[in-house]
Protein backbone atom coordinates (compact mmCIF):
# COMPACT_ATOMS: atom_id res chain seq x y z
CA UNK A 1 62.89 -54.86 29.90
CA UNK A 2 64.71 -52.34 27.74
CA UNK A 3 68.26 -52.78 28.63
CA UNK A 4 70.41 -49.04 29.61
CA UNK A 5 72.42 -48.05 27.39
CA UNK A 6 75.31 -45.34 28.06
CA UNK A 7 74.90 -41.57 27.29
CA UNK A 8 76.53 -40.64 24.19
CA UNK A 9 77.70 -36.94 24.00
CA UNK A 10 77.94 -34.91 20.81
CA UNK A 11 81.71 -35.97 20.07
CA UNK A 12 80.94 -39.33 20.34
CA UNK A 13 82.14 -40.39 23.70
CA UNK A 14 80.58 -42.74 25.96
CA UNK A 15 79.75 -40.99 29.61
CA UNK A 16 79.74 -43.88 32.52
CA UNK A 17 76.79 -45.06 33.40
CA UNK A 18 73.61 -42.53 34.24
CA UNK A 19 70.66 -43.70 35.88
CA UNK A 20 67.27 -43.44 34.00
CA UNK A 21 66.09 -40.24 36.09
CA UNK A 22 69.55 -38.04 34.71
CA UNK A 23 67.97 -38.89 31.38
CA UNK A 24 67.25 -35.16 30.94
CA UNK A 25 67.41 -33.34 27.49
CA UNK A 26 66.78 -29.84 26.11
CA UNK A 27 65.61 -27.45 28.02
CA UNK A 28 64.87 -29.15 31.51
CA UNK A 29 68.28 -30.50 31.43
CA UNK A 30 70.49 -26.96 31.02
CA UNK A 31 67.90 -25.61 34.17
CA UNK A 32 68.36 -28.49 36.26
CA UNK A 33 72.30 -27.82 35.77
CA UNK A 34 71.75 -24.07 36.20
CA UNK A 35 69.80 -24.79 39.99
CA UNK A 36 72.61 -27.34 40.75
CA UNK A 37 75.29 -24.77 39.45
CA UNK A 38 73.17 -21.68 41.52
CA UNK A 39 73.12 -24.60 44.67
CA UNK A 40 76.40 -24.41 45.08
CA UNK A 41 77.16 -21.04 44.83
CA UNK A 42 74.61 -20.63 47.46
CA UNK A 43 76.66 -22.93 49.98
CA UNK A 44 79.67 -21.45 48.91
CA UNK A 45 78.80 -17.16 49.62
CA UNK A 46 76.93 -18.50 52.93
CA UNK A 47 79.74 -19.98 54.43
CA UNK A 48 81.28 -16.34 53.71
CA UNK A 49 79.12 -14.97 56.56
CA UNK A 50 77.84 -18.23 58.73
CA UNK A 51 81.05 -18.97 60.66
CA UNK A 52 81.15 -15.37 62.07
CA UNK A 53 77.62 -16.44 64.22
CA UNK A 54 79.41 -19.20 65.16
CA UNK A 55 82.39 -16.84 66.58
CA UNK A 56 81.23 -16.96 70.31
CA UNK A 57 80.47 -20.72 70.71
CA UNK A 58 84.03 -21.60 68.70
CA UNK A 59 86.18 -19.61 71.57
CA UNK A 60 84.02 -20.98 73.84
CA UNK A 61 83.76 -24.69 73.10
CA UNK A 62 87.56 -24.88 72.06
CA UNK A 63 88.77 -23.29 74.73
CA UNK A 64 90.66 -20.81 72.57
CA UNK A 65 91.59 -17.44 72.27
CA UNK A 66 90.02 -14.29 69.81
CA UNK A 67 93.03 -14.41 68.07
CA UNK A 68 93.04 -17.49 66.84
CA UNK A 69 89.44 -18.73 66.33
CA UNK A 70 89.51 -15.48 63.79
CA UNK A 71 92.05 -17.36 62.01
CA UNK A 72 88.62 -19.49 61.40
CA UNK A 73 87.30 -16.19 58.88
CA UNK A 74 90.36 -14.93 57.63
CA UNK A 75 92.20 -18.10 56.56
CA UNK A 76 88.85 -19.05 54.15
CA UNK A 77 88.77 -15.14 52.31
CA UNK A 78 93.30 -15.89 52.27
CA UNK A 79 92.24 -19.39 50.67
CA UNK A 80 90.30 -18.17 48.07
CA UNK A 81 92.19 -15.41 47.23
CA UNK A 82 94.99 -17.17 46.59
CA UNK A 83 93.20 -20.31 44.96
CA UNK A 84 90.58 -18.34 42.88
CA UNK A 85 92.82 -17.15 39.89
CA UNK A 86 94.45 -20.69 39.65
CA UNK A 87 91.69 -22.78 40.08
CA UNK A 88 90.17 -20.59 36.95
CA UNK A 89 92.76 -21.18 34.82
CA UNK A 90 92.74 -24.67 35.68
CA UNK A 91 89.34 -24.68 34.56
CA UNK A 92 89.57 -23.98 31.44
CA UNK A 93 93.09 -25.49 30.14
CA UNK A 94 92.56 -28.73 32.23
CA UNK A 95 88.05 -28.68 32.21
CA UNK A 96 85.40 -26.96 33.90
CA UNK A 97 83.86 -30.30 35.12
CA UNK A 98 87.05 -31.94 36.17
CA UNK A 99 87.89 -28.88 38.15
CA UNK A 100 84.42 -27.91 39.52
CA UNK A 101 83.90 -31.48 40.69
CA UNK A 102 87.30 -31.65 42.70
CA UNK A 103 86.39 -28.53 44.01
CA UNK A 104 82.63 -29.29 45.29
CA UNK A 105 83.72 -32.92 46.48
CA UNK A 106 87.30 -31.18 48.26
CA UNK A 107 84.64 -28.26 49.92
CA UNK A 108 81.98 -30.95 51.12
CA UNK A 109 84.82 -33.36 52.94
CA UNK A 110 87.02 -30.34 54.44
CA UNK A 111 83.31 -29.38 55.87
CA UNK A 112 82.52 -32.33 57.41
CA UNK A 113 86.18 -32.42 58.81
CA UNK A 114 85.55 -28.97 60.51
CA UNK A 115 82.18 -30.77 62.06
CA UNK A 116 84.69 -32.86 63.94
CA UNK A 117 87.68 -30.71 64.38
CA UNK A 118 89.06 -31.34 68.25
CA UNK A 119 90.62 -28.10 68.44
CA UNK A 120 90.97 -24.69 66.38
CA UNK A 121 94.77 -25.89 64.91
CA UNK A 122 92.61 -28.33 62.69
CA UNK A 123 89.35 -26.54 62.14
CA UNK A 124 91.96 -23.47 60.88
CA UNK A 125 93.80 -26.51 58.59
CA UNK A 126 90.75 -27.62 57.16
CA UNK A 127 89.10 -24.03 56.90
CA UNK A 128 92.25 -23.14 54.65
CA UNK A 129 91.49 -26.32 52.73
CA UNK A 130 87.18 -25.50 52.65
CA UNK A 131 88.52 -22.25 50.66
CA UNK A 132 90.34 -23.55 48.34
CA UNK A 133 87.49 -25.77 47.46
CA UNK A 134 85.01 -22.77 47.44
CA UNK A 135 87.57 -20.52 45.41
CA UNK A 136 86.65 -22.41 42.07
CA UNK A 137 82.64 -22.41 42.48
CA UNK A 138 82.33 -19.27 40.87
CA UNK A 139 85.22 -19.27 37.80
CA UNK A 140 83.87 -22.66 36.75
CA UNK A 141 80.30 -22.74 37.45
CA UNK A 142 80.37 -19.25 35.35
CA UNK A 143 82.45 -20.63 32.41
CA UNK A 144 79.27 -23.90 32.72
CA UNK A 145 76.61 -21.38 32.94
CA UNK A 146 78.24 -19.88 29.90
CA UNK A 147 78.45 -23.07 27.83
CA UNK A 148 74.87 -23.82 28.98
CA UNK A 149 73.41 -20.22 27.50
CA UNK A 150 75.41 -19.61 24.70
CA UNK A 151 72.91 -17.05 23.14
CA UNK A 152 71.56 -15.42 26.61
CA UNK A 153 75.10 -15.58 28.20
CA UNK A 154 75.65 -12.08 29.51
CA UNK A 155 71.45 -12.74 31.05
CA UNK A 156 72.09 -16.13 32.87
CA UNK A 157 75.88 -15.07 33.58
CA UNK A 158 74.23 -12.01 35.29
CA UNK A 159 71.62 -14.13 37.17
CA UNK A 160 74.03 -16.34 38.12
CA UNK A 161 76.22 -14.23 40.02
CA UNK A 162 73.64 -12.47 41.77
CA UNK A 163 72.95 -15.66 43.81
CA UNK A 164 76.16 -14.45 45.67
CA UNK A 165 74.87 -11.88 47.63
CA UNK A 166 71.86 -13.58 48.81
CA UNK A 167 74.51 -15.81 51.15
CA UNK A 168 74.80 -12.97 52.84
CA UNK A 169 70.90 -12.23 53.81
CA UNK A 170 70.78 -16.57 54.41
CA UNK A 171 73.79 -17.09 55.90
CA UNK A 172 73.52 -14.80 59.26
CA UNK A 173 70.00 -16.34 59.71
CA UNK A 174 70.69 -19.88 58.86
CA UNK A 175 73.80 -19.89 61.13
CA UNK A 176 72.61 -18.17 64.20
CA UNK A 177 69.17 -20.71 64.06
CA UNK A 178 71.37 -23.44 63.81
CA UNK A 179 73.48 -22.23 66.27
CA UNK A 180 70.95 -21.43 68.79
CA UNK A 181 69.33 -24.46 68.67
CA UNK A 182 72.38 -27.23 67.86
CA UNK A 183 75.56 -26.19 67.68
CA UNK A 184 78.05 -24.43 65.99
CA UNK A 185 79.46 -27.71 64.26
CA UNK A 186 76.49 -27.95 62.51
CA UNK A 187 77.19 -24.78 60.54
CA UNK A 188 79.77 -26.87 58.50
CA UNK A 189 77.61 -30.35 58.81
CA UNK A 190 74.65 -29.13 56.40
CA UNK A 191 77.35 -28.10 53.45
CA UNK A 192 77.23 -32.17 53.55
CA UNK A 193 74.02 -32.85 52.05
CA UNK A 194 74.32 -30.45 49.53
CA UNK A 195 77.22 -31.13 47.84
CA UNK A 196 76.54 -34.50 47.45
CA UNK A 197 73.04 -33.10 45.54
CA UNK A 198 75.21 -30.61 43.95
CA UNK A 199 78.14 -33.48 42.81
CA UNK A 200 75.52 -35.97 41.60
CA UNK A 201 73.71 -33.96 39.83
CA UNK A 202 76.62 -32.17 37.78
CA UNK A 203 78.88 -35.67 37.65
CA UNK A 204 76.04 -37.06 35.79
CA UNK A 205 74.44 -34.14 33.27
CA UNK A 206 77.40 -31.54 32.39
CA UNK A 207 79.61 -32.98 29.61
CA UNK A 208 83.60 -31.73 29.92
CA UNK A 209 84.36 -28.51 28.11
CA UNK A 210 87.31 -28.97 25.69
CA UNK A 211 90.96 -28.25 27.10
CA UNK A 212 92.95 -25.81 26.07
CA UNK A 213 96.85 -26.38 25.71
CA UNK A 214 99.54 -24.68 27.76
CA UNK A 215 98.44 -23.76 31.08
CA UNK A 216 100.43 -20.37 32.17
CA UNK A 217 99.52 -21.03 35.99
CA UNK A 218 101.46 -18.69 38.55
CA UNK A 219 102.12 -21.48 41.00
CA UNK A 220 105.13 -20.12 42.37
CA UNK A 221 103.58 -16.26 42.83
CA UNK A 222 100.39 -17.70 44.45
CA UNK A 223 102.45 -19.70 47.17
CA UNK A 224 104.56 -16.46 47.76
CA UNK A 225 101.61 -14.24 48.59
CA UNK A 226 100.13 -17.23 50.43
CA UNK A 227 103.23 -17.28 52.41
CA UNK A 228 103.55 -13.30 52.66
CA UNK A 229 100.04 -13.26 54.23
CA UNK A 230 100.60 -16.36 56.61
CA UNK A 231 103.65 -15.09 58.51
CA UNK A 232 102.33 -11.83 59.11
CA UNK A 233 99.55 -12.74 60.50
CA UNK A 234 101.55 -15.56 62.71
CA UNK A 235 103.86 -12.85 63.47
CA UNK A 236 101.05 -10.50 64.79
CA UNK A 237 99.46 -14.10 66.54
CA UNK A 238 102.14 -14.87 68.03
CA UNK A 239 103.25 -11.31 69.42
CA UNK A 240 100.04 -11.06 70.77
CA UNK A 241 99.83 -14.37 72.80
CA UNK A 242 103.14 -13.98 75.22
CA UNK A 243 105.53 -11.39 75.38
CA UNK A 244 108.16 -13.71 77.22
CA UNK A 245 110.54 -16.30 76.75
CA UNK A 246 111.53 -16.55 72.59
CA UNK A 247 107.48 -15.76 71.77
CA UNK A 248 108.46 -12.00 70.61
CA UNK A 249 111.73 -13.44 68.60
CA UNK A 250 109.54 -15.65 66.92
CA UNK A 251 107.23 -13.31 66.11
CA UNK A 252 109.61 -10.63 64.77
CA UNK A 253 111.31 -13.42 62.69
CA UNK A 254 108.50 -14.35 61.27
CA UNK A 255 107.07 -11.08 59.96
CA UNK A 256 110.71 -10.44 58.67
CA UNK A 257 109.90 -13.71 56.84
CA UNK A 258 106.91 -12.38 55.64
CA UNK A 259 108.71 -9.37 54.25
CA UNK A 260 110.95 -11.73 52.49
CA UNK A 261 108.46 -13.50 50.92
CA UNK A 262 106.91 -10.63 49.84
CA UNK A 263 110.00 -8.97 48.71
CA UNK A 264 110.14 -12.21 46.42
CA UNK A 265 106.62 -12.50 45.22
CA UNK A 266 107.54 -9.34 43.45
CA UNK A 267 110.40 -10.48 41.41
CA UNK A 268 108.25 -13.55 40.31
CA UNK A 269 105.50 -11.13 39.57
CA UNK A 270 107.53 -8.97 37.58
CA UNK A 271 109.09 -11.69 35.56
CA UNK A 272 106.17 -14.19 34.93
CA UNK A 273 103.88 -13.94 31.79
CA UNK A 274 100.53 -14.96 33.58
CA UNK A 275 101.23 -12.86 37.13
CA UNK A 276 98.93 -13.21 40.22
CA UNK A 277 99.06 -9.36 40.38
CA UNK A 278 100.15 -7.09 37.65
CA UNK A 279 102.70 -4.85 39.24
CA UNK A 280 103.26 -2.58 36.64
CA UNK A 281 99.65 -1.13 37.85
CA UNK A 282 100.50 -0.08 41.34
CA UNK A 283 103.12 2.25 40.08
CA UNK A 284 100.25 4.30 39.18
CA UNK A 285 98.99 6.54 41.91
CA UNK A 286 95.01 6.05 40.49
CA UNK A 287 95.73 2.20 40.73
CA UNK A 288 97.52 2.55 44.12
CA UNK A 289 95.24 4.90 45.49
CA UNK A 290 92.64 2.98 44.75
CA UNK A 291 93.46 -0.08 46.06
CA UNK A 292 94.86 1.00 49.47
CA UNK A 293 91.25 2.08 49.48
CA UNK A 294 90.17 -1.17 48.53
CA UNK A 295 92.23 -2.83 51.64
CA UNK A 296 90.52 -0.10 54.50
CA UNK A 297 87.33 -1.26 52.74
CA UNK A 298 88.27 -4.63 53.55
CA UNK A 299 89.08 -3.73 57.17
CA UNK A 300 86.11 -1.94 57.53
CA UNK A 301 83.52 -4.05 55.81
CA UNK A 302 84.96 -7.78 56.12
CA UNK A 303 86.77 -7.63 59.81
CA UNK A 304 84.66 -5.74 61.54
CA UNK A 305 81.37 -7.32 60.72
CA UNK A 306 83.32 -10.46 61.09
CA UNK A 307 83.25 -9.34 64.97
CA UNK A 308 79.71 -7.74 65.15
CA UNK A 309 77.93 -11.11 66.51
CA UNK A 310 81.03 -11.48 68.74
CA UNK A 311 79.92 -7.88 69.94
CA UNK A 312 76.91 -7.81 70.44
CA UNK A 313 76.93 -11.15 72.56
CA UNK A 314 80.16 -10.65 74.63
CA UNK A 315 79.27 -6.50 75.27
CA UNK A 316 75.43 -6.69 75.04
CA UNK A 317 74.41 -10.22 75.84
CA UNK A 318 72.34 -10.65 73.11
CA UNK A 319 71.13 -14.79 72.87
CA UNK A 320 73.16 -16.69 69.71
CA UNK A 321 70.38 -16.00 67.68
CA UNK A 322 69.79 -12.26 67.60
CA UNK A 323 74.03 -11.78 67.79
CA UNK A 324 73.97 -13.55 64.14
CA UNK A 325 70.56 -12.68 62.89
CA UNK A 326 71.08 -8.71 63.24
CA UNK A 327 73.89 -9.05 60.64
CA UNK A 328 70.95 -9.44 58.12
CA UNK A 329 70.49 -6.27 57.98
CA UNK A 330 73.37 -5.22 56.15
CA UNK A 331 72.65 -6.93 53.22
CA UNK A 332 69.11 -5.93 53.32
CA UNK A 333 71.01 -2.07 53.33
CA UNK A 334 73.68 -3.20 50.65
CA UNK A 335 72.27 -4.85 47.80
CA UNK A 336 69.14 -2.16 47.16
CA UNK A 337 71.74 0.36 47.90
CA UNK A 338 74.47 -0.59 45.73
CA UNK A 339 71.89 -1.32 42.59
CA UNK A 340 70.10 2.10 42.79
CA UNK A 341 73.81 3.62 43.30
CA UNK A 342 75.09 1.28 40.25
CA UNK A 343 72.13 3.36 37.61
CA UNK A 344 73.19 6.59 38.90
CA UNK A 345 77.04 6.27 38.48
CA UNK A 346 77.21 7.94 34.78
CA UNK A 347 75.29 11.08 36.38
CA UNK A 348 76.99 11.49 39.40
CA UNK A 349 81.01 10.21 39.16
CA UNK A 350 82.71 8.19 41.35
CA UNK A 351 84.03 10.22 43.78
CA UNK A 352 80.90 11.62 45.97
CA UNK A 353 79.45 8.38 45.88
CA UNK A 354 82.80 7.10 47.69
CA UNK A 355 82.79 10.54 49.96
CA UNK A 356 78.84 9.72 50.89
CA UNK A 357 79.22 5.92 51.52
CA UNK A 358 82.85 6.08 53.29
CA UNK A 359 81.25 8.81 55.49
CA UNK A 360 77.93 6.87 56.17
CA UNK A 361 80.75 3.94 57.76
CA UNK A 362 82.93 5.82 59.34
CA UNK A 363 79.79 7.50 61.27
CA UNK A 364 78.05 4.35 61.96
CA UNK A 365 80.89 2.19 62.85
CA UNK A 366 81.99 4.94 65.42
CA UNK A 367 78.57 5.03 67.04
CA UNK A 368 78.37 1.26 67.37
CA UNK A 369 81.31 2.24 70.67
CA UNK A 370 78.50 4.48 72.38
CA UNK A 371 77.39 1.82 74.91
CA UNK A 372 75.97 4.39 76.63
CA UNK A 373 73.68 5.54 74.20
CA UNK A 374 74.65 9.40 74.91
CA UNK A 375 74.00 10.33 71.25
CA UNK A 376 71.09 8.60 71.05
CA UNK A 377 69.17 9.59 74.46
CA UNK A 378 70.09 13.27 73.06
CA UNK A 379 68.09 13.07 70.60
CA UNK A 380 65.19 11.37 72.60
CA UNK A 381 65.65 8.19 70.90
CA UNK A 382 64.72 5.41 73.94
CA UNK A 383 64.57 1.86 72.43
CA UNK A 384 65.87 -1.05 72.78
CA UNK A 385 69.32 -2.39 71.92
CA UNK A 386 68.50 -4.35 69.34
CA UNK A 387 66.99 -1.83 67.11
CA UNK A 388 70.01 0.37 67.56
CA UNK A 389 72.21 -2.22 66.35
CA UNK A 390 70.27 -3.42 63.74
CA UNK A 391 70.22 0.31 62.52
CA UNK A 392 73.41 1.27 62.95
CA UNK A 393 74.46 -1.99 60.76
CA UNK A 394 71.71 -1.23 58.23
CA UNK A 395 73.10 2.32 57.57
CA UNK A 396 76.57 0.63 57.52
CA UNK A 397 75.41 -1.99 54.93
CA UNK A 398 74.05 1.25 52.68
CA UNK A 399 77.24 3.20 53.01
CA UNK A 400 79.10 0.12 51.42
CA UNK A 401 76.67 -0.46 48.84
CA UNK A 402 76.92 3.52 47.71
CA UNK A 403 80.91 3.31 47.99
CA UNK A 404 81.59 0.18 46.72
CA UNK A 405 79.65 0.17 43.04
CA UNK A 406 81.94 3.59 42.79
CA UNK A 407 85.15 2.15 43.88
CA UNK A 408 84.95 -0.92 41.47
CA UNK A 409 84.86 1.32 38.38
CA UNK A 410 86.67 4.33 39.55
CA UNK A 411 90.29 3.39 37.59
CA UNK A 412 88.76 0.71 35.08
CA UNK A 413 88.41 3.39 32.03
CA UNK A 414 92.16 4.24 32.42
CA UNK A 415 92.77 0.95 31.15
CA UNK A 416 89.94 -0.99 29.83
CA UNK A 417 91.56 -3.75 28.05
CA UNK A 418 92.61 -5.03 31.89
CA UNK A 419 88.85 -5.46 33.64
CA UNK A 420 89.61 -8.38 34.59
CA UNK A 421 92.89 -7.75 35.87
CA UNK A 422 91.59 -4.71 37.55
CA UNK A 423 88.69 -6.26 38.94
CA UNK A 424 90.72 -9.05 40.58
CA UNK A 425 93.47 -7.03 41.95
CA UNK A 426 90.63 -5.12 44.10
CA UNK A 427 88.92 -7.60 45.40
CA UNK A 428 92.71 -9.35 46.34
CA UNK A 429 93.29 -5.84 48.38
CA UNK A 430 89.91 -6.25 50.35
CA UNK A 431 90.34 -9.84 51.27
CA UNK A 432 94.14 -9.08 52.37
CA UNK A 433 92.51 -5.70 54.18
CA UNK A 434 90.04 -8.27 55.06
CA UNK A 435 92.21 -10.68 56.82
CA UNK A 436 94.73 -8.63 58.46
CA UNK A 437 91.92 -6.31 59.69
CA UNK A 438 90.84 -9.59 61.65
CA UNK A 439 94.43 -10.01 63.03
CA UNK A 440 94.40 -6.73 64.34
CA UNK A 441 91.38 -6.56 65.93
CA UNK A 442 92.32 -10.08 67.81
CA UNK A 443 95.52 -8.29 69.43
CA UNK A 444 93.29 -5.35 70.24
CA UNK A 445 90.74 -7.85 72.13
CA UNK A 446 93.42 -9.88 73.56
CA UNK A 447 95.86 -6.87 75.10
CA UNK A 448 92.59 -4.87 76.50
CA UNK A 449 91.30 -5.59 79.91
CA UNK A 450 87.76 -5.80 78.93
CA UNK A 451 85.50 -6.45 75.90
CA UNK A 452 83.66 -3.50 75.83
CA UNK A 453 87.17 -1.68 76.20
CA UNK A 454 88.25 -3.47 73.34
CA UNK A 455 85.46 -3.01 70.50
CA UNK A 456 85.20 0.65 71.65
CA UNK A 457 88.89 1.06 70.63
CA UNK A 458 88.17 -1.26 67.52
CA UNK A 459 84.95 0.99 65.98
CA UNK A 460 86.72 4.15 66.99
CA UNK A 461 89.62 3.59 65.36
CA UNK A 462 87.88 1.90 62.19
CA UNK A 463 85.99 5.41 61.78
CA UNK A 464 89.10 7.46 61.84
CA UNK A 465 90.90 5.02 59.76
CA UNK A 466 87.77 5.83 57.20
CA UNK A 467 87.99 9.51 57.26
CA UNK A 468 92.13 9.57 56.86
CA UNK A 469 91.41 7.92 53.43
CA UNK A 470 88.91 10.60 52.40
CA UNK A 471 92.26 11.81 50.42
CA UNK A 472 92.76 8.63 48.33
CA UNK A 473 89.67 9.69 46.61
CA UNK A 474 90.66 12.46 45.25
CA UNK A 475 93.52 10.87 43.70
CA UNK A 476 91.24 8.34 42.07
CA UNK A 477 89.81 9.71 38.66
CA UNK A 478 86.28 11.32 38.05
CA UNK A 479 85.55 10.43 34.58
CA UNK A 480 81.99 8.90 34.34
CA UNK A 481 82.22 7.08 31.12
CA UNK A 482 84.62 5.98 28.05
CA UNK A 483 84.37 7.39 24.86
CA UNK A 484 84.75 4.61 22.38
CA UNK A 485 83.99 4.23 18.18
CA UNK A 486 80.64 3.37 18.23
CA UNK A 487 79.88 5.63 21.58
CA UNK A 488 80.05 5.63 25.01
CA UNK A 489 80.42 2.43 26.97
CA UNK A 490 80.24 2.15 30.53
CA UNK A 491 81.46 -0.04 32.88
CA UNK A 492 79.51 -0.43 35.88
CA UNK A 493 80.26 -3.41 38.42
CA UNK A 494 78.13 -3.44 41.27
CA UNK A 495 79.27 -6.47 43.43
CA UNK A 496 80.08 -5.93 46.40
């Protein structure tokens, strides 16, 4: 028999050993990285969304509190947030594959240890320590998909990322089957099998990028913010869960803690090369303004649908599965929304686009407190629950997918040269708007005497939070496109 010999890569370096069926080349080989690359992407945006089905059974089963089983959701978005920009960097001064494959193996064993976690203490530890994994499947996987396509690398980039968004239509469905039928531990068990596939497959066929020298990695300003965002949320916790004894001088001391930290992650921000956050852009009031927008986006988009299976099952009695399920429908109201929105950007500005889908969520998020169905018995519209919901969420999902395409480009041509920057400073608002929106809406739950009491306060007051930053957008500039040598170029970025 033909003895095995070891791969050889282009630079001349033997690989360890690969098993006959790796022995891909050409063509097959950069697809079969591209599906494991897409694979875990998918696990990664569906555990965005599946641990909010799980919401009811984790309070229930752990014997916990609102407040802190959504620690659960908030402490994954804090995770990445504060991991994302690192573990990118990482990436490409230390290697893609290095990095990716930490990353994949450190998400698959933090999900198996959620499986098992006795209490919500350690499923929030190992939650924190799930994000941090997830945080570099996109930065690295991207750079991969890059190296893979070199001459189609804006196409397969752009494929690539729109796996993301498809978590969200999977995820809700996945989870509340799963939930429905097993339970809610196996929401983190069946990340297991898949990245084991997805580690195989890319430990064996990617070769390591080369390294670049001199890592400029903001250690020091990402464990700051980390720290900032904690103790806030511990204070508001822990403020929320007794007021006697030393439980409020706790709490106080640790939001002034907070304040400290945060007071601090500014002076490192200011004085490092490579910031986290680029302060010198919220002194302008477009940058500001926008962004402040960007974190009641967060509130309203990421917390509150964070709570919509916990709503409809603890004020509607829905089963498991339709609580999760009817979250589906805000992707399915998003994506087609924020793509037809994304074409018609140059024509019609940022701002109404902003006024029409901030509007469309402040509406719909205000209606979802009519228990009664007042409104819509006025109008002679008798049907069932479900329907309502699953409307009212839709027309939510298409509201964020008009605003958001707008909101992501409305200050980029003040300062092109800084997309990136840009880009990653909004979507740090939204998960912090994100996260402490969650926060909130636990004290809410836990200081009112009744649920329905609770999320009537919570979808009120998320709609007139929405229409009191109607004025942010005018302070946001209308230009549709930049003027540059050889034209106009636009930049249009439609995630969401």
């Amino acid at each position: 028999m033909r003895s095995q010999e070891p791969l050889q890569t282009k630079r001349g370096k033997h690989l360890s050993f690969i098993p006959p069926v790796f022995h891909l080349h050409g063509l097959m080989k950069r697809y079969v990285i591209f599906s494991s690359l897409a694979l875990g992407l998918l696990m990664h945006s569906i555990d965005v969304t599946i641990v909010a089905t799980a919401f009811p059974q984790i309070v229930k089963d752990l014997k916990t509190s609102v407040i802190w089983a959504g620690w659960t959701i908030s402490i994954y978005m804090i995770a990445i947030t504060c991991s994302m920009p690192l573990l990118g960097t990482l990436s490409d001064t230390l290697g893609r594959k290095k990095v990716y494959m930490f990353s994949v193996i450190l998400f698959t064993l933090s999900s198996f240890a959620c499986g098992v976690a006795p209490n919500v203490y350690t499923l929030i530890l190992f939650r924190f320590l799930q994000g941090i994994g997830g945080a570099c499947f996109l930065p690295s996987a991207a750079g991969m998909v890059s190296d893979l396509f070199p001459e189609e690398r804006m196409r397969a980039i752009g494929f690539f990322t729109s796996i993301f968004p498809i978590g969200g239509i999977v995820g809700p469905n996945v989870g509340a089957w799963i939930v429905e039928n097993f339970s809610w531990r196996y929401v983190f068990f069946i990340n297991i099998p898949i990245g084991l596939t997805v580690a195989t497959l890319i430990y064996f066929l990617v070769e390591e990028s080369r390294k670049k020298s001199d890592p400029q990695v903001d250690y020091k300003g990402a464990t700051l913010f980390l720290l900032t965002i904690l103790l806030f949320m511990l204070g508001l916790t822990l403020f929320a869960r007794t007021l006697q004894g030393l439980g409020p001088y706790i709490a106080v001391f640790s939001l002034i803690l907070s304040a400290l930290f945060f007071y601090l992650f500014m002076i490192e921000e200011k004085n490092f090369p490579s910031p986290l956050i680029d302060v010198s852009l919220l002194r302008s009031a477009p940058f500001l303004s926008a962004n402040i927008y960007n974190m009641v986006m967060g509130i309203s988009i990421f917390a509150v649908f964070s709570f919509i299976p916990f709503f409809a099952s603890s004020v509607h009695r829905l089963s498991a599965f339709r609580s999760g399920a009817i979250l589906t429908s805000r992707a399915l109201g998003t994506i087609p929304a924020s793509f037809i929105t994304s074409l018609l950007l140059k024509r019609v500005g940022y701002r109404k686009p902003m006024l029409i889908g901030l509007t469309m969520i402040a509406i719909s998020t205000a209606l979802l407190s009519d228990y009664d169905l007042r409104v819509f018995k006025f109008f002679n519209l008798n049907t069932s629950i479900i329907y309502i919901l699953v409307g009212l969420i839709f027309l939510m999902g298409v509201g964020a997918g008009i605003a958001l395409p707008a909101s992501n480009n409305a200050c980029i041509e003040l300062m092109p040269h800084k997309v990136a920057t840009i880009t990653g400073l909004r979507g740090m608002f939204r998960t912090v708007g994100g996260s402490i929106g969650i926060s909130l809406i636990g004290v809410v739950i836990h200081f009112s005497s009744s649920y329905s009491e609770a999320f009537r306060i919570v979808f009120i007051g998320c709609g007139i939070l929405l229409i009191l930053s109607i004025p942010l957008i005018f302070l946001m500039p209308e230009r549709k496109h930049i003027p540059s040598e050889r034209g106009e170029k636009e930049f249009i970025l439609s995630d969401s």
